[in-house]
Protein backbone atom coordinates (compact mmCIF):
# COMPACT_ATOMS: atom_id res chain seq x y z
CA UNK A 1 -20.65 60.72 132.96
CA UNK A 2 -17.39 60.15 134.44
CA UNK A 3 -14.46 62.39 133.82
CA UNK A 4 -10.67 62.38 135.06
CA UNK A 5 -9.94 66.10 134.89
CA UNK A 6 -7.03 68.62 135.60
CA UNK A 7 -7.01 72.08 136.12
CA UNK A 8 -4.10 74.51 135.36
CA UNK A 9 -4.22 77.16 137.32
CA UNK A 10 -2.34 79.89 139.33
CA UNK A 11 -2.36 77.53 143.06
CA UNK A 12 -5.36 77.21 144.91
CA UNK A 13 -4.47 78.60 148.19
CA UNK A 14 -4.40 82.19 146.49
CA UNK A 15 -7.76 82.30 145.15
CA UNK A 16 -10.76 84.23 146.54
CA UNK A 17 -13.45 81.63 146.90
CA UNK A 18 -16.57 83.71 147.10
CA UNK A 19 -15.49 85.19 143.77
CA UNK A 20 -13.04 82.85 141.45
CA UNK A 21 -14.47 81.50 138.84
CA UNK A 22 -12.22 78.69 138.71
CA UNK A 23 -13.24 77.51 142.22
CA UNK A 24 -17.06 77.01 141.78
CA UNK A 25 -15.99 75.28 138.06
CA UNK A 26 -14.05 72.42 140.35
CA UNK A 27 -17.29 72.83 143.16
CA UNK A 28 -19.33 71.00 140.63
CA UNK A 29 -16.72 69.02 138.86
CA UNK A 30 -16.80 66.78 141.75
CA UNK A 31 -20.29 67.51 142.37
CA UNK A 32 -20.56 65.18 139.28
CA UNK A 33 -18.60 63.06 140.24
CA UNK A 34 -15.59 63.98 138.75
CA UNK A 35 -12.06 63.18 139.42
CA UNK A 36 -10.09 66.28 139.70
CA UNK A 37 -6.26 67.25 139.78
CA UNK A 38 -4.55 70.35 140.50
CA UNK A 39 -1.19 71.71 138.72
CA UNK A 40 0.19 75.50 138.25
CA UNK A 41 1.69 76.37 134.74
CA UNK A 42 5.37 75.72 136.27
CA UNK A 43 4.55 72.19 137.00
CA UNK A 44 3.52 71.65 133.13
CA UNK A 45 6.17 69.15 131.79
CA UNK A 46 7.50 68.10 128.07
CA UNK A 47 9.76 64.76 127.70
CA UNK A 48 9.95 62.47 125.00
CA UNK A 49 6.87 63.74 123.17
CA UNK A 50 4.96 63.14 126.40
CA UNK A 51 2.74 66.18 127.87
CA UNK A 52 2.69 65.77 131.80
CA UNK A 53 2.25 67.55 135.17
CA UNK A 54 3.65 66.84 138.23
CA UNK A 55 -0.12 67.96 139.90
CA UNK A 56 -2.11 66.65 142.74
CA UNK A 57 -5.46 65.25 143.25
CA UNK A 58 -7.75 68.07 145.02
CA UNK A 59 -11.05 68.55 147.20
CA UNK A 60 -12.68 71.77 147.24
CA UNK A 61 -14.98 73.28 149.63
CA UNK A 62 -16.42 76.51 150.12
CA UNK A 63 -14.95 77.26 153.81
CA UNK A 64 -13.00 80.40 154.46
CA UNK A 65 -9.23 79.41 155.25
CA UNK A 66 -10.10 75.82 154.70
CA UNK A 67 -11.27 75.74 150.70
CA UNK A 68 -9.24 73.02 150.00
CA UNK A 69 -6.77 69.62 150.31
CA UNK A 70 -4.22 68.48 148.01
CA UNK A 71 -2.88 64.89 148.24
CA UNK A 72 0.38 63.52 147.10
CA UNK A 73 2.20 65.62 144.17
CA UNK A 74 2.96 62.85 141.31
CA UNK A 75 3.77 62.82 137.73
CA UNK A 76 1.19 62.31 135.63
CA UNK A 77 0.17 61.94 132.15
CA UNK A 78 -2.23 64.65 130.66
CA UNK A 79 -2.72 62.34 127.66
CA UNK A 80 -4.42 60.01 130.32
CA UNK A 81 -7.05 62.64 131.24
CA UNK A 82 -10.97 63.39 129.68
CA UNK A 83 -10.58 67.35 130.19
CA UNK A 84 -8.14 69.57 130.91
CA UNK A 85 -9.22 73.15 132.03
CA UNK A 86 -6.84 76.47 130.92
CA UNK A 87 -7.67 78.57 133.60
CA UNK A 88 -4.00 80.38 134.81
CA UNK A 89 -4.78 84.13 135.09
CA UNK A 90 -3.02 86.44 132.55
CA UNK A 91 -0.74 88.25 131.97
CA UNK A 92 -0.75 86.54 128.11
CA UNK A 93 3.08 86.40 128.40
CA UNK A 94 5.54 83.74 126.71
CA UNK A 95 5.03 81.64 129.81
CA UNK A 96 1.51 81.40 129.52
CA UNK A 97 1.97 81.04 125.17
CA UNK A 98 4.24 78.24 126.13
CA UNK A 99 1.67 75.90 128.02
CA UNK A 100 -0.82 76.58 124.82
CA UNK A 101 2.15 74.95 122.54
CA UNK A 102 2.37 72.22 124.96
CA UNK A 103 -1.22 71.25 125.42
CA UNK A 104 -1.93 71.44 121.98
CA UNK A 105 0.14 68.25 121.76
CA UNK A 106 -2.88 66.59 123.48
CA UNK A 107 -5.48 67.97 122.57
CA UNK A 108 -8.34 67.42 121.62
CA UNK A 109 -8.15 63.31 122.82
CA UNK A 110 -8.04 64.99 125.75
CA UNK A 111 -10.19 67.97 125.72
CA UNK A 112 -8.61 71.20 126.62
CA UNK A 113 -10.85 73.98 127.72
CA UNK A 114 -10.29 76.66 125.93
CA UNK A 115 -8.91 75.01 122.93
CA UNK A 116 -5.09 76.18 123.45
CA UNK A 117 -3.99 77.20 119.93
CA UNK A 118 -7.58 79.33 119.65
CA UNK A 119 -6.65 80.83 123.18
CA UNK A 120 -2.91 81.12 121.77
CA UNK A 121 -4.72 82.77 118.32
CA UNK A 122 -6.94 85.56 120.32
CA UNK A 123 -4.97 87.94 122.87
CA UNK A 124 -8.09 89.66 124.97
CA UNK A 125 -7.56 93.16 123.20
CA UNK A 126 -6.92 92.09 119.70
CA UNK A 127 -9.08 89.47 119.08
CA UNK A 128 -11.99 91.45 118.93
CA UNK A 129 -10.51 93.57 115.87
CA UNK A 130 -11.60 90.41 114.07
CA UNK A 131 -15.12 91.52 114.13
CA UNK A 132 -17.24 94.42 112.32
CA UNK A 133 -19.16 96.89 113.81
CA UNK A 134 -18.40 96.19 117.19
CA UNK A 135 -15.60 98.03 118.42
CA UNK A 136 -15.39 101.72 119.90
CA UNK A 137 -12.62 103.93 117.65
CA UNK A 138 -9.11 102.10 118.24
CA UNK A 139 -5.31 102.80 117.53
CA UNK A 140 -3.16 99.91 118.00
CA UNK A 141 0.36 100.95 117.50
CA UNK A 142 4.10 101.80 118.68
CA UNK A 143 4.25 104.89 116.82
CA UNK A 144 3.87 108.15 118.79
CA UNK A 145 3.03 110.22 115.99
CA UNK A 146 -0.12 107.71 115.58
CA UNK A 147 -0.90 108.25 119.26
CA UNK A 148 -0.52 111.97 119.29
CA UNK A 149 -2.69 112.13 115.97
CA UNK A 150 -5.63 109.86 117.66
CA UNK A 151 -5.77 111.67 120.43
CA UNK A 152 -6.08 115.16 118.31
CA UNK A 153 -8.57 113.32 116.63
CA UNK A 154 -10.88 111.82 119.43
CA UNK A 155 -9.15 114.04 122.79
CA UNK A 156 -10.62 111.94 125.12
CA UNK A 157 -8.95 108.39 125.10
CA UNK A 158 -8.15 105.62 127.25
CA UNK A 159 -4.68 103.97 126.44
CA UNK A 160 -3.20 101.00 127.78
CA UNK A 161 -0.80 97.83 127.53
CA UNK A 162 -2.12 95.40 124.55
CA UNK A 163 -1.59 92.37 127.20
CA UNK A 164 -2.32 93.70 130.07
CA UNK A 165 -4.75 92.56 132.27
CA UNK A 166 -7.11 93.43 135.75
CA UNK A 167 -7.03 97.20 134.65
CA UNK A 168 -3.31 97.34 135.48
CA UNK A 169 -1.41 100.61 133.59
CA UNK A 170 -4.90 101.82 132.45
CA UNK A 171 -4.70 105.65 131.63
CA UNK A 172 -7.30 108.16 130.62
CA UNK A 173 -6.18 111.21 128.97
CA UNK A 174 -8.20 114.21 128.74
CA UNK A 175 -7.47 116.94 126.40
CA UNK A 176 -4.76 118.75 127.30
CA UNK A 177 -3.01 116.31 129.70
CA UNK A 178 0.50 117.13 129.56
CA UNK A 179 1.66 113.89 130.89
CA UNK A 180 0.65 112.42 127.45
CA UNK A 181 4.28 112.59 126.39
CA UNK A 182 5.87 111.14 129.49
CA UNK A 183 3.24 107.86 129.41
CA UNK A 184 4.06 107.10 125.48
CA UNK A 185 7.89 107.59 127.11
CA UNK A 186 7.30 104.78 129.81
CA UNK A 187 4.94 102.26 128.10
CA UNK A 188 8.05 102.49 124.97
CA UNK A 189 10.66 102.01 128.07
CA UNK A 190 8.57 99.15 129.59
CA UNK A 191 7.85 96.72 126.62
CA UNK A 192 8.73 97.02 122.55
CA UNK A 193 4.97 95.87 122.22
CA UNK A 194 2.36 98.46 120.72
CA UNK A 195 0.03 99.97 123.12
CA UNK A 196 -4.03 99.96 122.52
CA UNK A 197 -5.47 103.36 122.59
CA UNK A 198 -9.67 103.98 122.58
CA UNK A 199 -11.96 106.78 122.02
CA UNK A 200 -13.39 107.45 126.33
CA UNK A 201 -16.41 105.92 126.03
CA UNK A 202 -18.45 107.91 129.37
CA UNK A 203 -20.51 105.13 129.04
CA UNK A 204 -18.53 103.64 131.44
CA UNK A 205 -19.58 105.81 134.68
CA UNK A 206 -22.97 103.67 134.35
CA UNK A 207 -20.60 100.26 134.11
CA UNK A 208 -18.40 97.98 132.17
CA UNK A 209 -20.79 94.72 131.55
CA UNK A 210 -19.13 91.62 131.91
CA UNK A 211 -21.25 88.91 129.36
CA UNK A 212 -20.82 85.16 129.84
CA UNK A 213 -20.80 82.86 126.68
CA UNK A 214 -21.39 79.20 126.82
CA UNK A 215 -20.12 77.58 123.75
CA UNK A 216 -20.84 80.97 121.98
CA UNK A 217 -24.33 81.53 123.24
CA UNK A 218 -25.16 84.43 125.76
CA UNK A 219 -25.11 82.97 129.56
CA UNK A 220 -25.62 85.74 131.84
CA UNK A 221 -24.59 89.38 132.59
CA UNK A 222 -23.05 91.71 135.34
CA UNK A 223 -22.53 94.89 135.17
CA UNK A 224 -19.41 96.56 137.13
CA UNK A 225 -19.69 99.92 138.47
CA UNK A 226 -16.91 102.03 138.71
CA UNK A 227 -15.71 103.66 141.50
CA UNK A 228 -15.62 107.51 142.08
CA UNK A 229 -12.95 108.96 140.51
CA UNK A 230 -11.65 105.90 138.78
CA UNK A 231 -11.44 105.37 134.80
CA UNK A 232 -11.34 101.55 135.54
CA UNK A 233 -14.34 98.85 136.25
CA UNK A 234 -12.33 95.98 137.21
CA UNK A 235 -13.40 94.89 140.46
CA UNK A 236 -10.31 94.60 142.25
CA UNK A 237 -9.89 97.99 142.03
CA UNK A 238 -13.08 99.01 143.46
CA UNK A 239 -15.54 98.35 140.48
CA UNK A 240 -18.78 97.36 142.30
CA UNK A 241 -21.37 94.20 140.67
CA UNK A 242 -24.47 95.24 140.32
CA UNK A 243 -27.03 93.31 138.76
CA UNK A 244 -28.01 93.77 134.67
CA UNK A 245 -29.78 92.51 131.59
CA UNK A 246 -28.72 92.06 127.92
CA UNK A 247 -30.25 94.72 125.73
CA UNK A 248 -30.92 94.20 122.01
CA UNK A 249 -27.16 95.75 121.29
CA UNK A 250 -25.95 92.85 123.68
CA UNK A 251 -27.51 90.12 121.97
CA UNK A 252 -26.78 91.75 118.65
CA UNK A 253 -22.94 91.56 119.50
CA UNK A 254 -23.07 88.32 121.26
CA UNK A 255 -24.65 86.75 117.83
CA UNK A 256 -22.15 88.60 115.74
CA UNK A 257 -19.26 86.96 117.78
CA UNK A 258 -20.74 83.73 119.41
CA UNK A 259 -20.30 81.52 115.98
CA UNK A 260 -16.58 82.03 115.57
CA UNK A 261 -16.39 81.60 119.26
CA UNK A 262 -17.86 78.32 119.37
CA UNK A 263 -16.23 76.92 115.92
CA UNK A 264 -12.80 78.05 117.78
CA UNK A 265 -13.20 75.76 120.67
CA UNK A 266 -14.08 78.79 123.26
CA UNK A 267 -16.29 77.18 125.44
CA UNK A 268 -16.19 79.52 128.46
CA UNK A 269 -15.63 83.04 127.19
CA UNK A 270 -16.36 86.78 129.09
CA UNK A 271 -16.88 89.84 127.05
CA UNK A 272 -16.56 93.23 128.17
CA UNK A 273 -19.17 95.80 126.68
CA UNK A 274 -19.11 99.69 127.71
CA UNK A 275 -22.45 101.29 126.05
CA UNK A 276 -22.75 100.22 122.39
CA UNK A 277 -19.32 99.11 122.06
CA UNK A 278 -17.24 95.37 122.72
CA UNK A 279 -13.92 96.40 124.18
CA UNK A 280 -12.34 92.71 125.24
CA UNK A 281 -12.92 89.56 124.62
CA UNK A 282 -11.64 87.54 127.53
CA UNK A 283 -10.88 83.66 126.72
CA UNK A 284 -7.87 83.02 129.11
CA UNK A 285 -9.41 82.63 132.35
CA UNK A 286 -12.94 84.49 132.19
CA UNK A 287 -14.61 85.70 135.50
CA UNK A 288 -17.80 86.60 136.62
CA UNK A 289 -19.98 83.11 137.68
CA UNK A 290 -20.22 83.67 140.99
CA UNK A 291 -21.37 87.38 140.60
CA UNK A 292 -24.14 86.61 138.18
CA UNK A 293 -25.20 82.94 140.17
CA UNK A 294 -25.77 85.33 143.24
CA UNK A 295 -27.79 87.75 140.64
CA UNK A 296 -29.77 85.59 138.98
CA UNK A 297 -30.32 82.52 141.01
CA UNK A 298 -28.37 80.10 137.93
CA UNK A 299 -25.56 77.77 137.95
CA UNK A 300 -23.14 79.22 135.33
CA UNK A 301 -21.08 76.37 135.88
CA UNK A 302 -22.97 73.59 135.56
CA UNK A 303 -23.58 75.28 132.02
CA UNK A 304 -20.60 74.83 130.81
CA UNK A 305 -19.65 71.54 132.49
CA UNK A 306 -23.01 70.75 130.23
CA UNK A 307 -21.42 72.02 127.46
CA UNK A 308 -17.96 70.36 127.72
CA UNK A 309 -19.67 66.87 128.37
CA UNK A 310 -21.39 67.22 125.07
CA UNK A 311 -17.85 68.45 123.50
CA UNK A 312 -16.10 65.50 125.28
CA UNK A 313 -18.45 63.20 123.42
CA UNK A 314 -18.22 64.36 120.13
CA UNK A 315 -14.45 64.20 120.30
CA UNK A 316 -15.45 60.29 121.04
CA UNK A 317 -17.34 59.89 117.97
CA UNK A 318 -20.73 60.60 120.12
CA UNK A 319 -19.77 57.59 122.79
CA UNK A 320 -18.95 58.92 126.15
C-alpha cells in the first residue's frame, strides 16, 4: 500500500532522534514506501472551506545532526492526502484545540491519526475520569476549601495543572507543608482552570509505567524510574527506562479502557500506571517506541502503521 501522508508536528530539527516517537513513526513511513510531508501547527491553514498546510516534503534518517531534509515549502491540500498524523507535543492549549476543529473538516476521507474531535474530547488528565475502578483518589477543582479538605483527608497528595504536560508544575505535598497555601495562591494567579490533585501513590519510587495501545490493544511497556529525590518520572527530568512487563492489573485496565479507545479513533495511545492505579491517558502525541523497541526487540511502529493501513481501508469501503 501506497500512502501520501503529512505529519503535524512541533519542527523536526528540535526533536531527539534516539527517543521521539514521532521520528521512528516517519522512519518506517517511508520504509513503506510512503510519501511523507512535514508542517508545524502554525503552518495549518483555513480558506474557503479548504483545510491546507503550507508543509514540505521530508527524508528522515537516523544520523546525529543530520536526521533530516526538507524540500520546497508549498501549499498544499490536506483533503488530497491518505493520512494525516496529530503528533504536536502538548501543552492541550487553544492553539493545539484549534488544529483539532480544523482537521476535523477532513477527516476521516483523509484519515487523521488520532481522530481530532476524540483527541479534542479527552484532555490527558480528565479523560480517564471516564472510567471505573481505575483511578487513584482524585480532586479536580478551583476551590481551595476542596483542596485543603482532600489533603486533610488523604495528607499525602500530588497536585498539579489539569493541562499540563512533561511533569512541568508537579508538586508533592506532605503533611504539614506550609507552602500548601502559597501553591493554591500561584496555580489560581497562573490560569482560572481547576487544578488536579491525587492521593501520593509511593508506588511511584519503583516507577511510573508507560503502556502502549495499538488500536486499543496492549503493545508494549516501560517502566520509568524516578530519580532520587524527585516526585516526577518523566524522563526529561531524570526518570530513567528500565525494562517491564504487564501484570494481570495492567491487562485488567488496558481491557477496561482499550474498547472505548479504539471505537474513538485512538489508534496510538500511552497510558501512565503508578502501582494499581491509571493516572493519564496520553492521546496527543504519546511517547515511548523507541524505549520499549530497544527493550523488547519489536517494531512499535510498524504496529500501528499496520493498524492505520487497515483503518485507511475501511474508511474506503475495504478497497485500498
Amino acid at each position: 500500500m501506497k500512502l501520501k501522508v503529512a505529519i503535524q508536528m512541533d519542527h523536526v530539527s528540535t526533536i531527539d532522534i534516539d527517543g521521539d516517537s514521532t521520528f521512528v513513526l516517519g522512519l518506517e513511513a517511508e520504509r513503506r514506501g510512503y510519501e511523507v510531508w512535514h508542517y508545524t501547527p502554525p503552518e495549518l491553514i483555513f480558506r474557503d472551506r479548504k483545510v491546507m498546510a503550507r508543509a514540505q516534503p521530508m527524508k528522515l534518517r537516523r544520523e546525529k545532526g543530520n536526521h533530516f531534509t526538507l524540500g520546497a515549502a508549498e501549499i498544499v491540500d490536506l483533503s488530497t492526502f491518505d493520512v494525516i498524523l496529530l503528533r504536536q507535543d502538548p501543552p492541550f492549549d487553544m492553539s493545539y484545540i484549534t488544529t483539532t476543529h480544523l482537521l476535523e473538516h477532513i477527516h476521516p476521507k483523509t484519515l487523521v491519526v488520532n481522530d481530532p474531535a476524540a483527541v479534542r474530547n479527552a484532555p490527558e488528565k480528565l479523560y480517564v475520569t471516564h472510567f471505573d475502578n481505575v483511578m487513584p483518589p482524585t480532586l479536580i477543582t478551583a476551590d481551595a476549601r476542596a483542596l485543603r479538605e482532600f489533603r486533610d483527608e488523604h495528607q499525602d497528595i500530588i497536585i498539579k495543572p489539569l493541562f499540563g504536560n512533561g511533569g512541568a508544575g508537579v508538586f508533592r505535598l506532605r503533611p504539614g507543608d506550609e507552602n500548601f497555601a502559597s501553591l493554591l495562591e500561584m496555580f489560581s494567579q497562573r490560569s482560572r482552570e481547576p487544578v488536579i490533585a491525587q492521593r501520593y501513590l509511593p508506588e511511584v519510587r519503583q516507577g511510573d509505567k508507560r503502556i502502549i495501545l495499538v488500536d486499543g490493544k496492549a503493545a508494549g511497556v516501560v517502566n520509568r524510574v524516578p530519580a532520587e529525590g524527585e516526585a516526577r518520572s518523566n524522563m526529561h527530568v531524570g526518570g530513567k527506562a528500565v525494562k517491564d512487563t504487564l501484570t494481570r492489573r495492567d491487562h485488567e485496565i488496558c481491557e477496561i479502557i482499550g474498547p472505548e479507545l479504539a471505537k474513538r479513533g485512538m489508534i496510538f495511545v500511552g497510558i501512565d500506571v503508578i502501582g494499581n492505579w491509571l493516572t493519564e491517558i496520553n492521546v496527543t502525541s504519546p511517547t515511548g517506541l523507541q524505549q520499549i523497541n530497544r527493550f523488547d526487540g519489536v517494531s512499535l511502529e510498524a504496529q500501528i502503521w499496520d493498524r492505520i493501513e487497515v483503518r485507511y481501508q475501511e474508511t474506503r469501503g475495504g478497497h485500498a
